[in-house]
Protein backbone atom coordinates (compact mmCIF):
# COMPACT_ATOMS: atom_id res chain seq x y z
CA UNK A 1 2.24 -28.35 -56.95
CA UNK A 2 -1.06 -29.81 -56.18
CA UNK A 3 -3.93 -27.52 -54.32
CA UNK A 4 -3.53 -29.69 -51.07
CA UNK A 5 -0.22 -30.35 -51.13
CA UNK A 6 0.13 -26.18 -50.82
CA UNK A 7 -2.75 -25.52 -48.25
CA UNK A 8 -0.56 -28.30 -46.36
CA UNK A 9 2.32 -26.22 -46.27
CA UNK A 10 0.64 -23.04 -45.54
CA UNK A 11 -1.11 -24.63 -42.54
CA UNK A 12 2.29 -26.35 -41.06
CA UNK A 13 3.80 -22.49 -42.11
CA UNK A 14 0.95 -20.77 -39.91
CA UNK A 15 1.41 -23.40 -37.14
CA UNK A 16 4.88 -22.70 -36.86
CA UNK A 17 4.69 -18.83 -36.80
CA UNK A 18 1.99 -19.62 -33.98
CA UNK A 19 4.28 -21.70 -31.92
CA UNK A 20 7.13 -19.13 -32.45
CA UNK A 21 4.70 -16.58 -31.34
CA UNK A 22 3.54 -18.10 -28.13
CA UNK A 23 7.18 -19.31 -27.43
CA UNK A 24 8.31 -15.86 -27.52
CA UNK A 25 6.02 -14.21 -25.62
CA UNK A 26 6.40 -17.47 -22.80
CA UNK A 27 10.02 -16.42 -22.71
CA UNK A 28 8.87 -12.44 -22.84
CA UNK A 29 6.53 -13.09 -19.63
CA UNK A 30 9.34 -15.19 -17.56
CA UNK A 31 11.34 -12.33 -18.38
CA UNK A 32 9.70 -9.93 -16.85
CA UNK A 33 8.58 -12.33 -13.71
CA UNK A 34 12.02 -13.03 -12.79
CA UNK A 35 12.80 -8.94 -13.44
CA UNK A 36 9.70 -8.76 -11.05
CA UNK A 37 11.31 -10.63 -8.29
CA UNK A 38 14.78 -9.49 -7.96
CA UNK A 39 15.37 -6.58 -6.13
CA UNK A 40 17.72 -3.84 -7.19
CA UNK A 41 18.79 -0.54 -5.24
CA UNK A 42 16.07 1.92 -5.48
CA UNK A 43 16.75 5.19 -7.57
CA UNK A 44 16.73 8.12 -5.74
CA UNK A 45 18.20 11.69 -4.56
CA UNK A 46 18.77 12.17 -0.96
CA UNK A 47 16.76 14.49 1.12
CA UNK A 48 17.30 13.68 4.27
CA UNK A 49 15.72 13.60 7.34
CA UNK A 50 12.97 16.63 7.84
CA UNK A 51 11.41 15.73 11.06
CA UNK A 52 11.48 18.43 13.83
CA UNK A 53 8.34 16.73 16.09
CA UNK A 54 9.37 14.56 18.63
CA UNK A 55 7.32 11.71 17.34
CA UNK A 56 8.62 8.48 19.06
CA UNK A 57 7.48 5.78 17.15
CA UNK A 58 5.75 6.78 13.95
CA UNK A 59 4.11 3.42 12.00
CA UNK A 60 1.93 5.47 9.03
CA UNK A 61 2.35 8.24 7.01
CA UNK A 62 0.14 10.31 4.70
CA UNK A 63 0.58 13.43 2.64
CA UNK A 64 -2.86 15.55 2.74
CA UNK A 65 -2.91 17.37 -1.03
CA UNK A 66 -5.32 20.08 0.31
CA UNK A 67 -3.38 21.02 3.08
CA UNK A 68 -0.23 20.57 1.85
CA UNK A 69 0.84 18.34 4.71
CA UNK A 70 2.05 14.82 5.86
CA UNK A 71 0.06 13.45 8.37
CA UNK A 72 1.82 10.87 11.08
CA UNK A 73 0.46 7.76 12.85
CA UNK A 74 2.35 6.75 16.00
CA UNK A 75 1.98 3.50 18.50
CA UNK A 76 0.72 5.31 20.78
CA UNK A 77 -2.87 6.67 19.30
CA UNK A 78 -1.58 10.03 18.40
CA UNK A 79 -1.22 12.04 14.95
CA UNK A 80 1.28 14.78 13.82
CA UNK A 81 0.65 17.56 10.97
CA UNK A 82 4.03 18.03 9.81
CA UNK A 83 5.36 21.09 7.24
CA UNK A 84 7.02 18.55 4.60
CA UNK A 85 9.74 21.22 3.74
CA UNK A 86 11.27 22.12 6.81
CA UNK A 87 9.56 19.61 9.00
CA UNK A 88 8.07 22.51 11.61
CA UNK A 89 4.94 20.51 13.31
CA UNK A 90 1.65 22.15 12.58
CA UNK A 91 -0.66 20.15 14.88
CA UNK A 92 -0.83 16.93 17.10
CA UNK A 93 -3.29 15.46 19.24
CA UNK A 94 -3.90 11.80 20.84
CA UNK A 95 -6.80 10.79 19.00
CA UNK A 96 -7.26 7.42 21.68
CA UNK A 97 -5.23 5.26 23.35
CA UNK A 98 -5.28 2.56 20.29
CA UNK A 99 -2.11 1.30 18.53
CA UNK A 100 -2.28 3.03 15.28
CA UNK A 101 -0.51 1.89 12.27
CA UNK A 102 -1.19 3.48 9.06
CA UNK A 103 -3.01 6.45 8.26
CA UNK A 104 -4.17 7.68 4.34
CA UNK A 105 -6.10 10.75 3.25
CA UNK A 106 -9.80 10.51 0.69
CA UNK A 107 -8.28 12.77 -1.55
CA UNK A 108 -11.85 14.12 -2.83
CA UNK A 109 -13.28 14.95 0.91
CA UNK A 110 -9.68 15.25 2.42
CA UNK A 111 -10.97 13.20 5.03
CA UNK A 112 -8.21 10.98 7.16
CA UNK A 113 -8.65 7.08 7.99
CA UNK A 114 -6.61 5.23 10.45
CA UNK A 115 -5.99 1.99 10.54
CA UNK A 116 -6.04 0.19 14.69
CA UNK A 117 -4.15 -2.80 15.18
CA UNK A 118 -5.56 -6.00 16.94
CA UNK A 119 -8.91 -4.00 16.42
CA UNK A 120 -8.40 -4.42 12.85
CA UNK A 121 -10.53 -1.14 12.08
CA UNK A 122 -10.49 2.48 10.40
CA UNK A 123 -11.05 5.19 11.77
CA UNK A 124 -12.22 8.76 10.21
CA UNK A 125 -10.62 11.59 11.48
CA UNK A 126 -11.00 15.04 10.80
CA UNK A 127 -7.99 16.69 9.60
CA UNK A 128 -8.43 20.25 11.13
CA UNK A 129 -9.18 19.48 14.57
CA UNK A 130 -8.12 15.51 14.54
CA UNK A 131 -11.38 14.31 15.89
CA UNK A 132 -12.80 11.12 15.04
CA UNK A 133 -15.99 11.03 13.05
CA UNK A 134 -16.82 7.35 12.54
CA UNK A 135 -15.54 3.82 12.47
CA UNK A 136 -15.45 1.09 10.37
CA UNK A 137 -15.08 -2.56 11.73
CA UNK A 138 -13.18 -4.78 8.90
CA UNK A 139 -14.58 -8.36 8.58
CA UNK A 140 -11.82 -10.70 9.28
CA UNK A 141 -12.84 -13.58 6.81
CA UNK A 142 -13.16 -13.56 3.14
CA UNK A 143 -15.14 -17.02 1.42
CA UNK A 144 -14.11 -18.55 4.45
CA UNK A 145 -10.93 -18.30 4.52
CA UNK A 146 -9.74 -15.67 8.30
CA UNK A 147 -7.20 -13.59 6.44
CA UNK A 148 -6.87 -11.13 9.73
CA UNK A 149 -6.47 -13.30 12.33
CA UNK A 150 -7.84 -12.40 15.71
CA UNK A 151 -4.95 -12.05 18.01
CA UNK A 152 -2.58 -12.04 15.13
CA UNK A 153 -0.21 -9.40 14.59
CA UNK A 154 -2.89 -7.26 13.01
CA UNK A 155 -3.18 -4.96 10.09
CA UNK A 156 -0.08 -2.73 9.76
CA UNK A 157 -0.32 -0.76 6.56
CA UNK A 158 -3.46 1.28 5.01
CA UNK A 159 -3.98 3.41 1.80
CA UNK A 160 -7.12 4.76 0.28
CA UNK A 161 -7.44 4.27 -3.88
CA UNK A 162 -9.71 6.85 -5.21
CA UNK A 163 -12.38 5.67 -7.72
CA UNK A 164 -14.72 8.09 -9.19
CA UNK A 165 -16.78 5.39 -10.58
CA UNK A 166 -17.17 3.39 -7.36
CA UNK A 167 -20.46 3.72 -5.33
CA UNK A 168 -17.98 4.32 -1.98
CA UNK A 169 -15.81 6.78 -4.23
CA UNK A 170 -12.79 4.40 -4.10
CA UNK A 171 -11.39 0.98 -1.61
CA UNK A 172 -9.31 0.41 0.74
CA UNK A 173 -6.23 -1.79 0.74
CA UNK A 174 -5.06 -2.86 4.01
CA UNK A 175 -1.42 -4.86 4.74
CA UNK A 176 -1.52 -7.98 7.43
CA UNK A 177 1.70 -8.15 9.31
CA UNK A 178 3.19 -11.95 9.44
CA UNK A 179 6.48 -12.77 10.29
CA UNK A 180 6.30 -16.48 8.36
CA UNK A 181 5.20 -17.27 4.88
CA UNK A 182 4.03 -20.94 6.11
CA UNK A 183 1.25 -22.41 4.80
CA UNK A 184 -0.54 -22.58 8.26
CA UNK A 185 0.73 -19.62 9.19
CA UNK A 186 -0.79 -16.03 9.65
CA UNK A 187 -0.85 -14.79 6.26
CA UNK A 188 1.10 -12.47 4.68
CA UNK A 189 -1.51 -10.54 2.57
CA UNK A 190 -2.78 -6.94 1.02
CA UNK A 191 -6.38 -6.86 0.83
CA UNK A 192 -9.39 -4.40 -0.95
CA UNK A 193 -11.90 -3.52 1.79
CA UNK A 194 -14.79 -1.84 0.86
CA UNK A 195 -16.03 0.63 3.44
CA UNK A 196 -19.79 2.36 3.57
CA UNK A 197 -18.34 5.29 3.12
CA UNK A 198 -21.49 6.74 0.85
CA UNK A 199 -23.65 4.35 1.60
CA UNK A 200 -23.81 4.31 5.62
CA UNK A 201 -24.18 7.54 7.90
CA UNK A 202 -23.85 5.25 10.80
CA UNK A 203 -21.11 6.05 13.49
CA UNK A 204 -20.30 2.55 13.30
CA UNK A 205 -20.12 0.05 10.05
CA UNK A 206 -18.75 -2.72 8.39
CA UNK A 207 -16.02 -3.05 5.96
CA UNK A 208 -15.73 -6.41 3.83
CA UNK A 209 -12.97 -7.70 2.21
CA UNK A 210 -13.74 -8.35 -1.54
CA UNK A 211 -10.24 -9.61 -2.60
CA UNK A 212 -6.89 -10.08 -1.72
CA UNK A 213 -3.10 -11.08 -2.81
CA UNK A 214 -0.23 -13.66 -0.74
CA UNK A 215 3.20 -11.96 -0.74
CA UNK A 216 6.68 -13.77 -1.19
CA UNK A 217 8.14 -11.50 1.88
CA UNK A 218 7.37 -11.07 5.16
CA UNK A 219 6.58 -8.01 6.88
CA UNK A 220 4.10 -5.43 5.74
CA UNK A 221 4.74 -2.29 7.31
CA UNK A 222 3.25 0.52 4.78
CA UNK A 223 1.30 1.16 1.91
CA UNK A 224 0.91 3.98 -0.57
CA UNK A 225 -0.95 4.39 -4.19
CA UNK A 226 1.41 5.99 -6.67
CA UNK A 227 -1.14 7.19 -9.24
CA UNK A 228 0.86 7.97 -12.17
CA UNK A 229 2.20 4.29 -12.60
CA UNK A 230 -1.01 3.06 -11.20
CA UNK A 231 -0.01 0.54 -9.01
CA UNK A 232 -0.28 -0.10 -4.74
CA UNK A 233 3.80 0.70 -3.01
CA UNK A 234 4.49 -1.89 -0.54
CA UNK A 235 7.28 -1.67 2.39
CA UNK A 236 8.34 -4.08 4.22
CA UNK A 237 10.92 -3.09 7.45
CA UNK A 238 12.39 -6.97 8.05
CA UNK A 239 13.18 -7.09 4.61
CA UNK A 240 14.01 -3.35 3.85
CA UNK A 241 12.32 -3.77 0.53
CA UNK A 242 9.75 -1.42 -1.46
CA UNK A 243 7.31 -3.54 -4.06
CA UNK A 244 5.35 -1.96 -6.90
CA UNK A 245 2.18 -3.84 -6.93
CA UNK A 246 -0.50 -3.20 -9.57
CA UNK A 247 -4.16 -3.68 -8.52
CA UNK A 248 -4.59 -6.71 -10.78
CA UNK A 249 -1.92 -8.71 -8.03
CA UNK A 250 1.20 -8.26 -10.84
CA UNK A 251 3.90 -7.82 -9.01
CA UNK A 252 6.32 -4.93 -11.25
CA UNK A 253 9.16 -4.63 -9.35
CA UNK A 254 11.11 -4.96 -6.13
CA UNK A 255 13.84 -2.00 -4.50
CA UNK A 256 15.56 -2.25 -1.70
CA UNK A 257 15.18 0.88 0.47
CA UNK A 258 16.98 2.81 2.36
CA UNK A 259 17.25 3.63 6.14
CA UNK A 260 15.89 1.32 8.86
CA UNK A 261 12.78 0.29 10.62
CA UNK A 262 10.77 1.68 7.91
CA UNK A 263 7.16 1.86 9.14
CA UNK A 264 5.80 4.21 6.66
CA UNK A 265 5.14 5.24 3.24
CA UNK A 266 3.81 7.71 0.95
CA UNK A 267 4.27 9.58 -2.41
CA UNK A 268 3.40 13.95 -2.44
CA UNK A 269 2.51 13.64 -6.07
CA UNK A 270 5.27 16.21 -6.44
CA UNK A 271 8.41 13.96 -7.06
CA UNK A 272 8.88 13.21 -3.22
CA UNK A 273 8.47 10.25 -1.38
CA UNK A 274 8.80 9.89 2.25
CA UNK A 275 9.57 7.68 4.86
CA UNK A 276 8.56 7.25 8.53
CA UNK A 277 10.95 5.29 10.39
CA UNK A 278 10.15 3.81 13.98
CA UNK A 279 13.07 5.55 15.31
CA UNK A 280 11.44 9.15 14.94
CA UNK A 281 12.66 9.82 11.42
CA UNK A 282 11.08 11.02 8.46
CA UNK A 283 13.18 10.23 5.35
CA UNK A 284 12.65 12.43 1.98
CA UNK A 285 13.93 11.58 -0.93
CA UNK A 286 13.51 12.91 -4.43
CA UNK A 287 11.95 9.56 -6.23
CA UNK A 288 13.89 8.63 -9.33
CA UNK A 289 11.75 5.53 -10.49
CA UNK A 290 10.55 5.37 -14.07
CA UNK A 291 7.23 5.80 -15.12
C-alpha cells in the first residue's frame, strides 16, 4: 500500500470518528433539551402547611440563615418573621403602603431587600426592627430594549445571588410578570440587576440591568437560588410549574408543583423548601430533587 493511498484512509478514518463524535453529542444535547422542557411531578415529602400568622396574601418568601427565620412579603406592604418549625410568628410590621412582591435576604450582612411592584424597586430593610434603610430604583431598559414596562404588571419575583468576588458582593435577579409570550407583548423575563450596594451610601440609587433571559411560560411569581446545584428556582402560579435555571440561561429542568396560587419560593439550605401561597399558606416540604 502506497504512502498516500494510507494517509488517505487515515484522514477519511479521522473524519468519520469526527462526524460520529459531533453527531453524538448533537443527539446528547437534544436529549437533554427536550428532558429540559418536559415537566415531571416534583420529588418531594410532605410537610404541610406551618403557617400560624394571619398573613392574607403573601407574594415573597425568604429564609434569613442568621436568624433562623422565613421572612414574608404580602400585597399589602407588610412583612412577617415566621418560626419555620411550628410556624409561631416572631415579628410583623407594615413597612409602607406599597404592593410588595418578593423579598430575599444578603446572606453576608443579613440584610433584607424587597422588591415594589409598578415601582419596580428594592427596598433594604432591616431585619430586627423591619425598617427601611435605602432604595434602589431599577432601570427599566436594557440596550434599548424596556424589559419592565411602565404600567405593566411589574416585577413579581426577587432573589439575591451572593458573589464574593463581585464589587456589590453579589446581583440581583428579578422576575417580570406577563400573562402572554407574544412577541409585542410584555415580556416574560428574569433579569441580573446590579445594585450599588458597596459602591453608593446614598438613600436613593440606581440599579441597571446587565442581562437577562425570555421564558417559554407565563407567569413569574417567585424566585430562589439553590446553591448546591447552582442554579436560579423559578415558580410560576398560572402554570403551577417550578424551573431550575442555571445563571448561564440553561434551562435544567421543569416540575410541576404542588398546591395553588403559589406566590413564593425559597430553599433553608437544610433540605426544606417552602412555599407561600396567596391564600395564606405556607407549604413545607422536604425537597427530594437530585443534586
Amino acid at each position: 500500500m502506497s504512502y498516500k493511498r494510507a494517509l488517505m484512509i487515515i484522514l477519511i478514518i479521522g473524519i468519520s470518528a469526527t462526524l460520529v463524535y459531533f453527531l453524538v453529542q448533537m443527539e446528547q444535547t437534544a436529549t437533554k433539551q427536550t428532558a429540559a422542557s418536559r415537566p415531571i411531578a416534583l420529588p418531594y415529602h410532605w410537610i404541610g402547611n406551618i403557617s400560624r400568622a394571619r398573613i392574607a396574601e403573601p407574594s415573597g418568601i425568604t429564609y434569613h440563615p442568621m436568624r433562623r427565620s422565613l421572612f414574608v412579603a404580602d400585597d399589602s406592604g407588610s412583612i412577617y418573621e415566621v418560626n419555620p418549625t411550628d410556624g409561631t410568628l416572631v415579628q410583623s410590621k407594615q413597612v409602607n403602603g406599597r404592593d410588595l412582591e418578593g423579598i430575599t435576604v444578603n446572606p453576608a450582612t443579613g440584610l433584607l431587600y424587597a422588591a415594589v411592584e409598578d415601582d419596580e424597586a428594592i427596598l433594604e430593610i432591616e431585619p430586627g426592627t423591619l425598617t427601611i434603610q435605602r432604595e434602589f430604583n431599577i432601570a427599566r431598559d436594557f440596550e434599548g430594549a424596556q424589559l419592565l414596562k411602565k404600567g405593566g404588571m411589574g416585577i413579581e419575583a426577587l432573589v439575591f445571588v451572593p458573589n464574593a468576588t463581585h464589587p456589590e458582593g453579589g446581583t440581583f435577579w428579578v422576575g417580570n410578570q406577563s400573562f402572554s409570550l407574544k412577541p409585542r407583548g410584555e415580556p416574560s423575563v428574569v433579569c441580573e440587576v446590579v445594585v450599588p450596594l458597596r459602591s453608593s451610601q446614598a438613600r436613593k440609587a440606581e440599579g441597571t440591568i446587565v442581562r437577562f433571559y425570555r421564558m417559554n411560560f407565563i407567569d413569574i411569581s417567585g424566585l430562589a437560588y439553590d446553591a448546591r446545584a447552582e442554579c436560579l428556582v423559578l415558580i410560576s402560579d398560572t402554570t403551577n410549574l417550578l424551573v431550575e435555571l442555571k445563571r448561564d440561561g440553561t434551562m435544567l429542568s421543569q416540575y410541576l408543583l404542588p398546591g395553588d396560587e403559589q406566590e413564593g419560593v425559597v430553599l433553608d439550605g437544610l433540605g426544606y423548601l417552602y412555599i407561600a401561597q396567596e391564600s395564606g399558606e405556607i407549604i413545607k416540604l422536604a425537597d427530594r430533587r437530585l443534586r
